[in-house]
C-alpha atoms as a PDB file:
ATOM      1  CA  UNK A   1      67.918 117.283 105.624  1.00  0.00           C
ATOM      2  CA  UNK A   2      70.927 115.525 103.985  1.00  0.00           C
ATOM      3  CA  UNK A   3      68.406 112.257 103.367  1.00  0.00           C
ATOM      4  CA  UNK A   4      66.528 114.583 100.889  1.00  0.00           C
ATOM      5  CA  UNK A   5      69.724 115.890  99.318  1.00  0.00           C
ATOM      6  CA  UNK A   6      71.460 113.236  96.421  1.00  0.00           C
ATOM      7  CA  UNK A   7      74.450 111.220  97.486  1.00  0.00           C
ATOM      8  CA  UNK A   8      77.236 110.437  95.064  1.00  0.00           C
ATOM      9  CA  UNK A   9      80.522 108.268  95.600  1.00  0.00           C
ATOM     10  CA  UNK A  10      83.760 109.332  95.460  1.00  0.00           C
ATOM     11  CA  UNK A  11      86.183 106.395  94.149  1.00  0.00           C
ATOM     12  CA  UNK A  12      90.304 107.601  94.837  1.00  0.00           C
ATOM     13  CA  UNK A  13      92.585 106.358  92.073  1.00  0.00           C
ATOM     14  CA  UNK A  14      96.582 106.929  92.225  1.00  0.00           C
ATOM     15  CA  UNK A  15      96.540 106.999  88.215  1.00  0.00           C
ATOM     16  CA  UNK A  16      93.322 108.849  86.944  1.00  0.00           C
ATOM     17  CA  UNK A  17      94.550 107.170  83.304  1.00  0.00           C
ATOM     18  CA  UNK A  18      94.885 103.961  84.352  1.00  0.00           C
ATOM     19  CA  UNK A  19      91.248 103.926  86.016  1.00  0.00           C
ATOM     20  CA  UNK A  20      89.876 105.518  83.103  1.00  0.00           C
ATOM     21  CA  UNK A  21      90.859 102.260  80.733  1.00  0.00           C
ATOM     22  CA  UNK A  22      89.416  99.820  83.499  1.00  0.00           C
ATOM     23  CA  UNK A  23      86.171 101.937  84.184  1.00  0.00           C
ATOM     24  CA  UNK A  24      85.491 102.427  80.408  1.00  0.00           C
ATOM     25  CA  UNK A  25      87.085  99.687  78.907  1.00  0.00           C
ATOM     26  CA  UNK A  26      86.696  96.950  80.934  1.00  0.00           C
ATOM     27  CA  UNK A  27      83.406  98.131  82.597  1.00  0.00           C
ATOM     28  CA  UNK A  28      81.684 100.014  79.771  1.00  0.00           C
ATOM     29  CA  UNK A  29      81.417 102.981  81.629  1.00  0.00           C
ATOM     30  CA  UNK A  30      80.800 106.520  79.385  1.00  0.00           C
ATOM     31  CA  UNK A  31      82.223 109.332  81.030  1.00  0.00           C
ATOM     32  CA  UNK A  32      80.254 112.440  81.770  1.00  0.00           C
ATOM     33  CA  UNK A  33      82.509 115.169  82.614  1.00  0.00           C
ATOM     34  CA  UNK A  34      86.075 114.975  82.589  1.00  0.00           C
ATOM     35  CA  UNK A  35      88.066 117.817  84.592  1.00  0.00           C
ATOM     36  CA  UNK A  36      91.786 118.418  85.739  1.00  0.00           C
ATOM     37  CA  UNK A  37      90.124 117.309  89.089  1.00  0.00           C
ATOM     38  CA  UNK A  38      88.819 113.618  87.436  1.00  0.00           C
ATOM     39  CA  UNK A  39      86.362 112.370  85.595  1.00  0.00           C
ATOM     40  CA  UNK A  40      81.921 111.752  86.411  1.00  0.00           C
ATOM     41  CA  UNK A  41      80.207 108.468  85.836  1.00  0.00           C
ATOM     42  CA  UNK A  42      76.334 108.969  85.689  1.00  0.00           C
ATOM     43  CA  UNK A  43      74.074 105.755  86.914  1.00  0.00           C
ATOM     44  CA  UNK A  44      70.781 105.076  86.790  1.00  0.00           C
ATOM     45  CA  UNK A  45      68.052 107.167  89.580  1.00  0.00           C
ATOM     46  CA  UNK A  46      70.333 110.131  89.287  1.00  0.00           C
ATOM     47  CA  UNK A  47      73.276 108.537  91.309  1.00  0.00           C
ATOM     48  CA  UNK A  48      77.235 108.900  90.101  1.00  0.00           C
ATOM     49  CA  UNK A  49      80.651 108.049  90.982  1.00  0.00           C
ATOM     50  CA  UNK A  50      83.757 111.163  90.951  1.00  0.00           C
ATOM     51  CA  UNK A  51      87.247 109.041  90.026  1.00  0.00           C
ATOM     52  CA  UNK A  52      89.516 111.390  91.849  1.00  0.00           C
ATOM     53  CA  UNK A  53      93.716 111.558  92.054  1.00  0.00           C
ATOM     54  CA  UNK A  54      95.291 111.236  95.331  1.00  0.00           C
ATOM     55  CA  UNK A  55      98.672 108.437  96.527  1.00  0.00           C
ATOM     56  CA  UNK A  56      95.746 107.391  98.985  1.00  0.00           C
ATOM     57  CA  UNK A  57      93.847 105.170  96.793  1.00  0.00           C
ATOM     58  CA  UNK A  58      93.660 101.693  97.410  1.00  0.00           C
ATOM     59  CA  UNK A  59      94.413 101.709 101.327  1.00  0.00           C
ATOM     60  CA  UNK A  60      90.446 100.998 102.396  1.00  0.00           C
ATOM     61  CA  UNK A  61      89.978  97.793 103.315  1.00  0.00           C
ATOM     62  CA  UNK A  62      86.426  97.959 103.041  1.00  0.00           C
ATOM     63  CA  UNK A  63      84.286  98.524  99.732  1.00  0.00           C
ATOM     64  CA  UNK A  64      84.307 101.906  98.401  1.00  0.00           C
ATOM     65  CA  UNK A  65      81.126 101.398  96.231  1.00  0.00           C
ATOM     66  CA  UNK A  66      78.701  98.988  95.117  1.00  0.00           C
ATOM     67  CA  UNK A  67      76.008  98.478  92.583  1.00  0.00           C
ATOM     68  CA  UNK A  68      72.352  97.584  93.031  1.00  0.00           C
ATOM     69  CA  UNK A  69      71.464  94.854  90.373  1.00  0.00           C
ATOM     70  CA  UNK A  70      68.530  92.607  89.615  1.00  0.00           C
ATOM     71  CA  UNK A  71      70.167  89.947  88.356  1.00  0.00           C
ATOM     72  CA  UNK A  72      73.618  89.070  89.534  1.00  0.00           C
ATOM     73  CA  UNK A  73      74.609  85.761  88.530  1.00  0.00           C
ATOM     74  CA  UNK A  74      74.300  87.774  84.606  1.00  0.00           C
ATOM     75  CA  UNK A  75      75.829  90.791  86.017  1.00  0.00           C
ATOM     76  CA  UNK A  76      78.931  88.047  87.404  1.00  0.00           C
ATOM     77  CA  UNK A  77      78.626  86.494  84.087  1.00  0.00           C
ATOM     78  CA  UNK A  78      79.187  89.782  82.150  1.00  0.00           C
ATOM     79  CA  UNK A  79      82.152  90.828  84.374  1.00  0.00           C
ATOM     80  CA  UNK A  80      84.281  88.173  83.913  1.00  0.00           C
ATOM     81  CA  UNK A  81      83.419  87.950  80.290  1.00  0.00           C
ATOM     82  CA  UNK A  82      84.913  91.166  80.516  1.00  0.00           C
ATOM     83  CA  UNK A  83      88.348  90.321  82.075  1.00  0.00           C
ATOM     84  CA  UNK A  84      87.293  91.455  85.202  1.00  0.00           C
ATOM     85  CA  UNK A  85      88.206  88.818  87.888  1.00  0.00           C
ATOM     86  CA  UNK A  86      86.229  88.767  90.817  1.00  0.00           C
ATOM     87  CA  UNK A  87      87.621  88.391  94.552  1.00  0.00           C
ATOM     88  CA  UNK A  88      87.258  85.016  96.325  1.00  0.00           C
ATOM     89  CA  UNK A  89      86.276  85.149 100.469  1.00  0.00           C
ATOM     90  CA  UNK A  90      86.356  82.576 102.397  1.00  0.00           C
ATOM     91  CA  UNK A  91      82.223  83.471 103.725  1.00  0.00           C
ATOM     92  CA  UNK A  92      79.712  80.834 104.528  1.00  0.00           C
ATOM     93  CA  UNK A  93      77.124  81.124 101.440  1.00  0.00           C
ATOM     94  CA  UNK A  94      79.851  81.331  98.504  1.00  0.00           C
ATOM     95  CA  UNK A  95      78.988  79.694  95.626  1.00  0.00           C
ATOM     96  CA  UNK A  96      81.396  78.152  92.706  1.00  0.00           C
ATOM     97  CA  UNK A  97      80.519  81.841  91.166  1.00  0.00           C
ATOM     98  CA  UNK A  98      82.178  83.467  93.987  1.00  0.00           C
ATOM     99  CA  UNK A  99      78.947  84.760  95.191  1.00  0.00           C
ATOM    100  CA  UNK A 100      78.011  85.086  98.190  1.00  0.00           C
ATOM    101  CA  UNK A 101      74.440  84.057  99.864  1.00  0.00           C
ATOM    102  CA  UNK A 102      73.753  86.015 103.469  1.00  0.00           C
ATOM    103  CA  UNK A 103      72.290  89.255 105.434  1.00  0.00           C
ATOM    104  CA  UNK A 104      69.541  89.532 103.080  1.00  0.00           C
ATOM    105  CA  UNK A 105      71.331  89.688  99.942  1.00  0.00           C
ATOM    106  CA  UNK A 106      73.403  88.010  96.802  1.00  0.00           C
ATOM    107  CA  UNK A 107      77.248  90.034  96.356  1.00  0.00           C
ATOM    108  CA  UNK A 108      80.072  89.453  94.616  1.00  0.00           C
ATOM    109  CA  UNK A 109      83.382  91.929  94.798  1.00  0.00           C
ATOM    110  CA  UNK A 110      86.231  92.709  92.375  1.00  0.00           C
ATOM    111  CA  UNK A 111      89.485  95.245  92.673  1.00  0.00           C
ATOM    112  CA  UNK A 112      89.695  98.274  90.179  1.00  0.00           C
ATOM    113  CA  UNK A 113      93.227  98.444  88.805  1.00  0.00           C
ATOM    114  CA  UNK A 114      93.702 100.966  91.689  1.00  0.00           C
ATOM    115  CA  UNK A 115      92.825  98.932  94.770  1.00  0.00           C
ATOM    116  CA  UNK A 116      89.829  99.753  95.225  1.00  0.00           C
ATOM    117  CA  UNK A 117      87.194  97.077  96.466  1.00  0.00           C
ATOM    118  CA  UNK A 118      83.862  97.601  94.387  1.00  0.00           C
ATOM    119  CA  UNK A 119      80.465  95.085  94.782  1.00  0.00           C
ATOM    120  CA  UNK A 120      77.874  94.390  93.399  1.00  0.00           C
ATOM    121  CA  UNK A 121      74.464  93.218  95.141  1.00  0.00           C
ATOM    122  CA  UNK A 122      70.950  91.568  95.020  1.00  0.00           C
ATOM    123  CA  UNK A 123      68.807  92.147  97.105  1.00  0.00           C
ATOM    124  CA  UNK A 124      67.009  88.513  98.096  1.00  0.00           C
ATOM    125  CA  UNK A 125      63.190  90.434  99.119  1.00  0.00           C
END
């Protein structure tokens, strides 16, 4: 039942301002809707991402979201051309890049100016 239904990610932010000049500004991102309640980020296939206020954002330790990409070395390229910095791990299979090589797939993370841990991924098949 729910595996026929869509799935979208919601992404908490403290300062819905603040995560609107780092998701559009820094990431390119065009906004959808905006509503007192946040703001809608359409992706490709139909899939999107709700920015939403609450004082709990930033507390996961884990990623909130991530990004299916072809190509991530360009897609790491592009980021940081952007200002975005990416996060460094200590993981077996991390290149110079900050990429990491292992379960199947390429990923690299970075930190919204909210706290929140966001990836992006390659699939190696």
């Amino acid at each position: 039942m729910l595996q026929d239904a869509p799935m979208y990610s919601y992404i908490p932010v403290k300062d819905v301002a603040r995560a609107r000049a780092f998701y559009e500004g820094k990431l390119g991102f065009k906004p959808k809707e905006v509503t007192p309640g946040g703001v809608t980020y359409e992706f490709a296939k139909g899939t999107a991402c709700f920015l939403y206020p609450t004082p709990n954002a930033g507390t996961s330790k884990a990623s909130q979201a991530f990004w299916q990409v072809d190509d991530i070395v360009r897609v790491v390229k592009d980021l940081k051309a952007r200002g975005v910095p990416l996060e460094k791990y200590d993981f077996p299979g991390t290149d110079a890049d900050g990429i990491v090589t292992g379960g199947g797939a390429k990923a690299a993370w970075f930190k919204d100016t909210e706290g929140n841990t966001l990836a992006v991924i390659q699939p190696l098949s």
